[in-house]
Protein backbone atom coordinates (compact mmCIF):
# COMPACT_ATOMS: atom_id res chain seq x y z
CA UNK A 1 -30.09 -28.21 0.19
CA UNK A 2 -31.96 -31.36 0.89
CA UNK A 3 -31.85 -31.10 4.57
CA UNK A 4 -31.78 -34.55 7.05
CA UNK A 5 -33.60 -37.20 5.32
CA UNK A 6 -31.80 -39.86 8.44
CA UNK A 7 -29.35 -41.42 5.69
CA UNK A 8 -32.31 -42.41 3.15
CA UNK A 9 -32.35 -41.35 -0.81
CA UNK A 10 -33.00 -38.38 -2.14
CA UNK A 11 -33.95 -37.23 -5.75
CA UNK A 12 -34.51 -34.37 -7.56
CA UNK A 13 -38.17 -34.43 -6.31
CA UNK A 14 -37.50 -34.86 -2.61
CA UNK A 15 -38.86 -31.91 -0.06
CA UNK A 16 -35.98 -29.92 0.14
CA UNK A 17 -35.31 -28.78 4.36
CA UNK A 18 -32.27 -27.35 4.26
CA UNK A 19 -30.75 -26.72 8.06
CA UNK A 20 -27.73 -24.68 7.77
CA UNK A 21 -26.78 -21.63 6.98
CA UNK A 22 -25.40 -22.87 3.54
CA UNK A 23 -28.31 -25.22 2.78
CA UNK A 24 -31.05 -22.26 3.04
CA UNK A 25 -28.77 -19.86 1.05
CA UNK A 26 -28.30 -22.28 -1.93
CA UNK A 27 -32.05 -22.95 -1.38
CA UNK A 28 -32.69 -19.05 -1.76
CA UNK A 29 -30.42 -18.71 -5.13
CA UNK A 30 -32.00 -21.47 -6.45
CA UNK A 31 -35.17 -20.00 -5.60
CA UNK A 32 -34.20 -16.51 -7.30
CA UNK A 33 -32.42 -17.91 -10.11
CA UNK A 34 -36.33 -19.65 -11.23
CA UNK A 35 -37.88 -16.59 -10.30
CA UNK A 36 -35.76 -14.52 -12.45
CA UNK A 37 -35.94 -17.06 -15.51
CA UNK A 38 -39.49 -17.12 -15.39
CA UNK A 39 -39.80 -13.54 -15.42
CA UNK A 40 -37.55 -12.92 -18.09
CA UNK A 41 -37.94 -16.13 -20.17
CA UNK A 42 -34.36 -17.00 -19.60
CA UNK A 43 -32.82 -20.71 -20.33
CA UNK A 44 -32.59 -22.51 -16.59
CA UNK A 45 -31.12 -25.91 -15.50
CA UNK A 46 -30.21 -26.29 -12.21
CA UNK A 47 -27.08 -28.23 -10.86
CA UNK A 48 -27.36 -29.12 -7.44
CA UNK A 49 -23.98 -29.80 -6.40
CA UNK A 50 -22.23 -32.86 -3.95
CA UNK A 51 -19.21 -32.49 -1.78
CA UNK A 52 -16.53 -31.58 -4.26
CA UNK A 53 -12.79 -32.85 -4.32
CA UNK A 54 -10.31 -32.53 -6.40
CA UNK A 55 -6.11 -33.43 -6.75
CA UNK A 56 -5.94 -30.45 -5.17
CA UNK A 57 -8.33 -30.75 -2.43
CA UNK A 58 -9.20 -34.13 -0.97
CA UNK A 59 -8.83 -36.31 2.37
CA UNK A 60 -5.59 -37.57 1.31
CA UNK A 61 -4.01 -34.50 1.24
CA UNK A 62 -5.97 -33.62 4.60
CA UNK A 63 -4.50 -36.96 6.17
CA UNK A 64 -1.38 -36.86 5.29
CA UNK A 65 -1.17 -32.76 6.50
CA UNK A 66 -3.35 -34.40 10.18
CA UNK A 67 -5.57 -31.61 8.54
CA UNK A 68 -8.52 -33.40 9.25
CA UNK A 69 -11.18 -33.95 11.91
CA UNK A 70 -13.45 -36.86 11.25
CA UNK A 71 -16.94 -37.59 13.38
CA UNK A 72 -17.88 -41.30 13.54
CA UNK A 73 -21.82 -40.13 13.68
CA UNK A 74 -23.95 -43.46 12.78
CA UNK A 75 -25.98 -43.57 9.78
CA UNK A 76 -24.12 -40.15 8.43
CA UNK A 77 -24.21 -40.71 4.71
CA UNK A 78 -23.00 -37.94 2.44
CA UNK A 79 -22.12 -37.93 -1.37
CA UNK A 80 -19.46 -36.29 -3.05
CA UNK A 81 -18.21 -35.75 -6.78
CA UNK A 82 -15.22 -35.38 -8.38
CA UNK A 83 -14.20 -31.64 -10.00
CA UNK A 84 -13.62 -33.83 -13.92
CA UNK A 85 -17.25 -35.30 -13.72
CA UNK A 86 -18.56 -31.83 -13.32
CA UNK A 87 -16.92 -30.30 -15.68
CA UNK A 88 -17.99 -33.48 -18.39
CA UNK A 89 -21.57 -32.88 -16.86
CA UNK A 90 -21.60 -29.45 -17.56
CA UNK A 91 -19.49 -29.41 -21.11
CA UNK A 92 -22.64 -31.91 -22.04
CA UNK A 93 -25.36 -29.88 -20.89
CA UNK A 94 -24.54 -26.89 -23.75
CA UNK A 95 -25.45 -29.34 -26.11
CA UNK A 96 -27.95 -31.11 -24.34
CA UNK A 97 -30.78 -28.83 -22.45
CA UNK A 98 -34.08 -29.19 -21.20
CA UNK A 99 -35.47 -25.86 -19.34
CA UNK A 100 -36.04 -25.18 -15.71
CA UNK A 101 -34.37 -28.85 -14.88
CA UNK A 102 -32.54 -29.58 -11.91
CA UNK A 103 -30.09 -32.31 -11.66
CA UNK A 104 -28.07 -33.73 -8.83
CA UNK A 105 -24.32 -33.95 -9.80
CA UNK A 106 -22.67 -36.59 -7.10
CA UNK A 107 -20.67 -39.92 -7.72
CA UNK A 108 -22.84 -43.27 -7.18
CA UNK A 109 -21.74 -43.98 -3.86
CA UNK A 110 -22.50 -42.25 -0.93
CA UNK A 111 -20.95 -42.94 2.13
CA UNK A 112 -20.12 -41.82 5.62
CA UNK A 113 -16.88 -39.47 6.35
CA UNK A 114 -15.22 -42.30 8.31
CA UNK A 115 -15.65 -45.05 5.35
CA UNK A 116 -14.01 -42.68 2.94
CA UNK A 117 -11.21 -41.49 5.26
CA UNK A 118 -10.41 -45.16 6.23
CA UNK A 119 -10.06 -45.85 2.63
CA UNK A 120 -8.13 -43.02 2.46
CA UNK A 121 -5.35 -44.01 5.26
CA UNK A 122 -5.28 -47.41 4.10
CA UNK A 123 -3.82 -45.75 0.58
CA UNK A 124 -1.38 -43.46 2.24
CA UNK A 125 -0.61 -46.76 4.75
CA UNK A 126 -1.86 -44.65 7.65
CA UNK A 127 -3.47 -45.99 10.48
CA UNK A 128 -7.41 -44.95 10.73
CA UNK A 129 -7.71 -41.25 11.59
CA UNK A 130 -9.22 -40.86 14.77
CA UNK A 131 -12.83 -39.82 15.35
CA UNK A 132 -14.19 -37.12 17.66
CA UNK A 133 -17.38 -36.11 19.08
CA UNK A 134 -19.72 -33.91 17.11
CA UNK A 135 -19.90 -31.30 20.19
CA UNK A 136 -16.10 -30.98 20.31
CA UNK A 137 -16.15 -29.34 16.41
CA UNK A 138 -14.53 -26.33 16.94
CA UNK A 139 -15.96 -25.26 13.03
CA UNK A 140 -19.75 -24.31 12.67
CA UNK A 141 -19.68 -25.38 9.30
CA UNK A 142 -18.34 -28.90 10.14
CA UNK A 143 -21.15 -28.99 12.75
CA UNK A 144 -23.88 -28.02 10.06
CA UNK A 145 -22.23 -30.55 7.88
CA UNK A 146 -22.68 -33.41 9.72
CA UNK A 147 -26.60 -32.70 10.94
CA UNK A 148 -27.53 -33.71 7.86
CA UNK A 149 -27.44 -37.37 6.23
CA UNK A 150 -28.47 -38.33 3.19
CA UNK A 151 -28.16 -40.64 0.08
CA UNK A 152 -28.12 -38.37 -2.93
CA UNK A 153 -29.42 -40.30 -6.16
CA UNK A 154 -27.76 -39.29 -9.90
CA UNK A 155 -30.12 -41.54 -11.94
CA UNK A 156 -31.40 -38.61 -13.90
CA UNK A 157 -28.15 -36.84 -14.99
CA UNK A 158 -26.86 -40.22 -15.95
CA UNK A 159 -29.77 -41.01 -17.91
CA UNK A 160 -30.16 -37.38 -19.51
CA UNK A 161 -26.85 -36.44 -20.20
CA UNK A 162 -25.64 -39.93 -20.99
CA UNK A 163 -22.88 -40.05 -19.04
CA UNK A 164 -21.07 -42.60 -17.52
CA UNK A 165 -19.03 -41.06 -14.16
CA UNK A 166 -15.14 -41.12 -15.10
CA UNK A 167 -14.73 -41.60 -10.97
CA UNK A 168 -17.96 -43.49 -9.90
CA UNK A 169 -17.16 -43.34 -6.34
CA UNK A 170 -14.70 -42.00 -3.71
CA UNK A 171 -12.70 -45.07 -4.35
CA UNK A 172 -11.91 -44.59 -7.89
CA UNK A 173 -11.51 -40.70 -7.48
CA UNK A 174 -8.74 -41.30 -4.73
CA UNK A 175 -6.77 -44.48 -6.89
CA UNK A 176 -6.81 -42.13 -8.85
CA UNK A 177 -5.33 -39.01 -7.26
CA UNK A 178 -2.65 -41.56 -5.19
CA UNK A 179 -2.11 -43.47 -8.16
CA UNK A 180 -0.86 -39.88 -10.27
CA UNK A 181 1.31 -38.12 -7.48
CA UNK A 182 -0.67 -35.99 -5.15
């Protein structure tokens, strides 16, 4: 959605120059879904949406499967959010509304895909996944993925909604899921 903003912060304000496929889509929606609101004076927030994981979809389970194909780009930075913060987030926002908002939902620690798959080897007492070169991804959508880098800032959902994440970063999200018997 945002586009490559070279690993710096983005807000709910920042240009958005999305460069993949996915990116201008979601841009397009979002796009329609204002158009349509204004036009027939419909209720709108927007929820602009990090890299989502789950118990049942995460790097552990990728790492332990060898599921997984990691690029060691420099100054990639990507955020993520677990699926139980955005449900809370959006299970506050029916009582809590403010029309044609947008709010980024992500964890308060972005970080690159090598950081959080170390993290996640050193759990499962694996030794670091190995890296390759962004030119040997056989996936397009992996290649999209990682032209982009950014820091994604949640200041304004956290203030709005009043929410404190359950899982403020990758760390806590994957205790968690090791911790409960992936």
């Amino acid at each position: 959605m945002y586009g490559d903003h070279k690993g710096d912060w983005v807000n709910e304000d920042s240009a958005t120059l999305p460069t993949s496929v996915n990116g201008i889509s979601r841009l397009e929606a979002e796009n329609n879904w204002k158009s349509l609101s204004n036009k027939k004076n419909f209720p709108l927030q927007i929820f602009r949406l990090a890299g989502i994981y789950s118990n049942e979809f995460n790097i552990l389970k990728r790492l332990k499967t060898g599921k997984v194909q990691i690029v060691d780009k420099k100054n990639h930075f990507f955020s993520r959010i677990h699926v139980e913060d955005i449900a809370n987030i959006l299970f506050k926002s029916l009582d809590n509304f403010k029309h044609n908002e947008i709010y980024n939902i992500c964890d308060d620690k972005p970080a690159s895909q090598i950081e959080v798959a170390a993290y996640g080897a050193k759990l499962l007492k694996l030794g670091k996944p190995n890296s390759v070169k962004l030119d040997k991804l056989e996936s397009e959508m992996l290649q999209n993925f990682y032209k982009d880098s950014k820091k994604v800032d949640n200041k304004k959902m956290k203030t709005f909604f009043k929410y404190d994440l359950k899982y403020p970063s990758y760390e806590e999200g994957l205790n968690n899921i090791f911790n409960n018997g992936m």
